[in-house]
Each structure stands twice: as structure tokens, then as C-alpha cells.
C-alpha atoms as a PDB file:
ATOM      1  CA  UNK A   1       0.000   0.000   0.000  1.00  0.00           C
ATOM      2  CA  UNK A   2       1.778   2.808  -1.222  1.00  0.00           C
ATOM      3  CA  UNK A   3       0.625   5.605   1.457  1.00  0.00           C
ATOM      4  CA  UNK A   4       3.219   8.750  -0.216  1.00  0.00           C
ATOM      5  CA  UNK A   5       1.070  10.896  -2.038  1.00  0.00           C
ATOM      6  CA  UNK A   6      -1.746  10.974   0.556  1.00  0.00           C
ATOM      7  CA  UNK A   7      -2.620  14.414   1.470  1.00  0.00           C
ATOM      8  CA  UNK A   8      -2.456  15.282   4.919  1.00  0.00           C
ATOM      9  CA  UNK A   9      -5.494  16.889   6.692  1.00  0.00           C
ATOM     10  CA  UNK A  10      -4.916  20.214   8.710  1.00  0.00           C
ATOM     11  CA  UNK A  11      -8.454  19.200  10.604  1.00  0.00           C
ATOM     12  CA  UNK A  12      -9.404  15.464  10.304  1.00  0.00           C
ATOM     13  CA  UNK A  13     -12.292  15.181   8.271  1.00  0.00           C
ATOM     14  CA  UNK A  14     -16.074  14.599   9.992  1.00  0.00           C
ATOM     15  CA  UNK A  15     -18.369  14.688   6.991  1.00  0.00           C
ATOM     16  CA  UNK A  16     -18.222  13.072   3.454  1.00  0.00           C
ATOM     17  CA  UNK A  17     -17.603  16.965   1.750  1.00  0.00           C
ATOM     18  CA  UNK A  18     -15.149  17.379   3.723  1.00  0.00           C
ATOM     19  CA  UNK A  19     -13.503  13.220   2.733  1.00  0.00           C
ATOM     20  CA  UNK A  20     -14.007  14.609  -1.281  1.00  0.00           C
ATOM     21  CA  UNK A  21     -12.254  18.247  -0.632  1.00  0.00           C
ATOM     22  CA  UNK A  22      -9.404  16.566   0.991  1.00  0.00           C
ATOM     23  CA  UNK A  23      -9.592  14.709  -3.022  1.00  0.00           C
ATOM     24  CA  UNK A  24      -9.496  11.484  -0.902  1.00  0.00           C
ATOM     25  CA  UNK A  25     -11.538   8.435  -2.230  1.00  0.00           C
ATOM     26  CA  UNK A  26     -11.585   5.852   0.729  1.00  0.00           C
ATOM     27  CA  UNK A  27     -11.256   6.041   4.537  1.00  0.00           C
ATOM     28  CA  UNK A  28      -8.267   3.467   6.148  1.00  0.00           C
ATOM     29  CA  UNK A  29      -9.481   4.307   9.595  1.00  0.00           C
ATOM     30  CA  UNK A  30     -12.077   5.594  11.577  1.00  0.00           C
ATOM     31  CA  UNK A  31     -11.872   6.180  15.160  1.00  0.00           C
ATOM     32  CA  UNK A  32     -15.123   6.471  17.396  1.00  0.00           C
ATOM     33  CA  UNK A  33     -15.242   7.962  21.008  1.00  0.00           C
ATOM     34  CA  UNK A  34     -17.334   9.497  23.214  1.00  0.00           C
ATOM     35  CA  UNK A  35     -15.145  12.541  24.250  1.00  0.00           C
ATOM     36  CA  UNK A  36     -15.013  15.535  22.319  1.00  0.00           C
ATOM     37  CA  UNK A  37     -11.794  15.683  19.604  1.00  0.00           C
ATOM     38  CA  UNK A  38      -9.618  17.929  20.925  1.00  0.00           C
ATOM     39  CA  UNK A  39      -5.885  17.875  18.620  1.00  0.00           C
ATOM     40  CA  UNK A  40      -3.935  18.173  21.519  1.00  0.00           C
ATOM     41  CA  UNK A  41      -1.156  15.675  23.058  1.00  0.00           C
ATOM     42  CA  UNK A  42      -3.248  14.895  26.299  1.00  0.00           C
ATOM     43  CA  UNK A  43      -6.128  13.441  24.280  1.00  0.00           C
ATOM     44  CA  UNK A  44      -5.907  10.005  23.359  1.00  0.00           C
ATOM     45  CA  UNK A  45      -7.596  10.092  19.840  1.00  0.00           C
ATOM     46  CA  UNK A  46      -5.855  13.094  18.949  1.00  0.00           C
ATOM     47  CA  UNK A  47      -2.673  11.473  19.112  1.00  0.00           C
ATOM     48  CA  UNK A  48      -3.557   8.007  17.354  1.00  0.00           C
ATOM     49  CA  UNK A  49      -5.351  10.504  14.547  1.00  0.00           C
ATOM     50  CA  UNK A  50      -2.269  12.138  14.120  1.00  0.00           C
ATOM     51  CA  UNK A  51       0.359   9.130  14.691  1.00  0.00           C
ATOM     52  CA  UNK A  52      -1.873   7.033  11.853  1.00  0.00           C
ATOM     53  CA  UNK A  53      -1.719  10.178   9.303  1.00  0.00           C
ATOM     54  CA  UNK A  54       1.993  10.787  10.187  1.00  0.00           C
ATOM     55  CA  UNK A  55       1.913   7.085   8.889  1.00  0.00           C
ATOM     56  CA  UNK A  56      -0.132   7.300   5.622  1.00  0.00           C
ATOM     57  CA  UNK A  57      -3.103   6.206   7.008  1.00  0.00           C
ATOM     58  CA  UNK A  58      -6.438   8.408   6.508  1.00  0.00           C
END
């Protein structure tokens, strides 16, 4: 699975407009929790979200 040319997301994306303007096709992961997303270091999903897209994964 070649992962280089995937575009990385400034947000991560929560609606299918927002999949398409990223020009992505397909999701690899989603992650589901019951906390609010906060992108910061002391939030759990916030750093698997980013540790997956620093890997390819979208």
C-alpha cells in the first residue's frame, strides 16, 4: 500500500464533503469515542489521529 502521495489533513475530516475536498476516495481508519476531539497531546484520539496520518493512514 503505497501511502506517499496521501494528502495530509490540517483538521481530520467529519463529513463526506469534507472526505471529497481533501480529493481522498476511501477512509483506512475511523476512530469512534465518546469525548469531544480535541488535537492536543493529552487526548488520546488526537494522538492516534495524528500518529496514523503521520503514517499514511487516513
Amino acid at each position: 500500500m503505497d501511502k506517499s502521495n496521501v494528502k495530509e489533513a490540517y483538521m481530520f475530516p467529519t463529513s463526506k464533503k469534507e472526505v471529497e475536498a481533501l480529493g481522498w476516495d476511501y477512509i483506512d481508519v475511523i476512530l469512534f469515542t465518546g469525548d469531544a476531539f480535541v488535537d492536543h497531546p493529552s487526548f488520546g484520539t488526537a494522538c492516534i489521529a495524528r500518529w496514523l496520518q503521520k503514517w499514511g493512514w487516513r
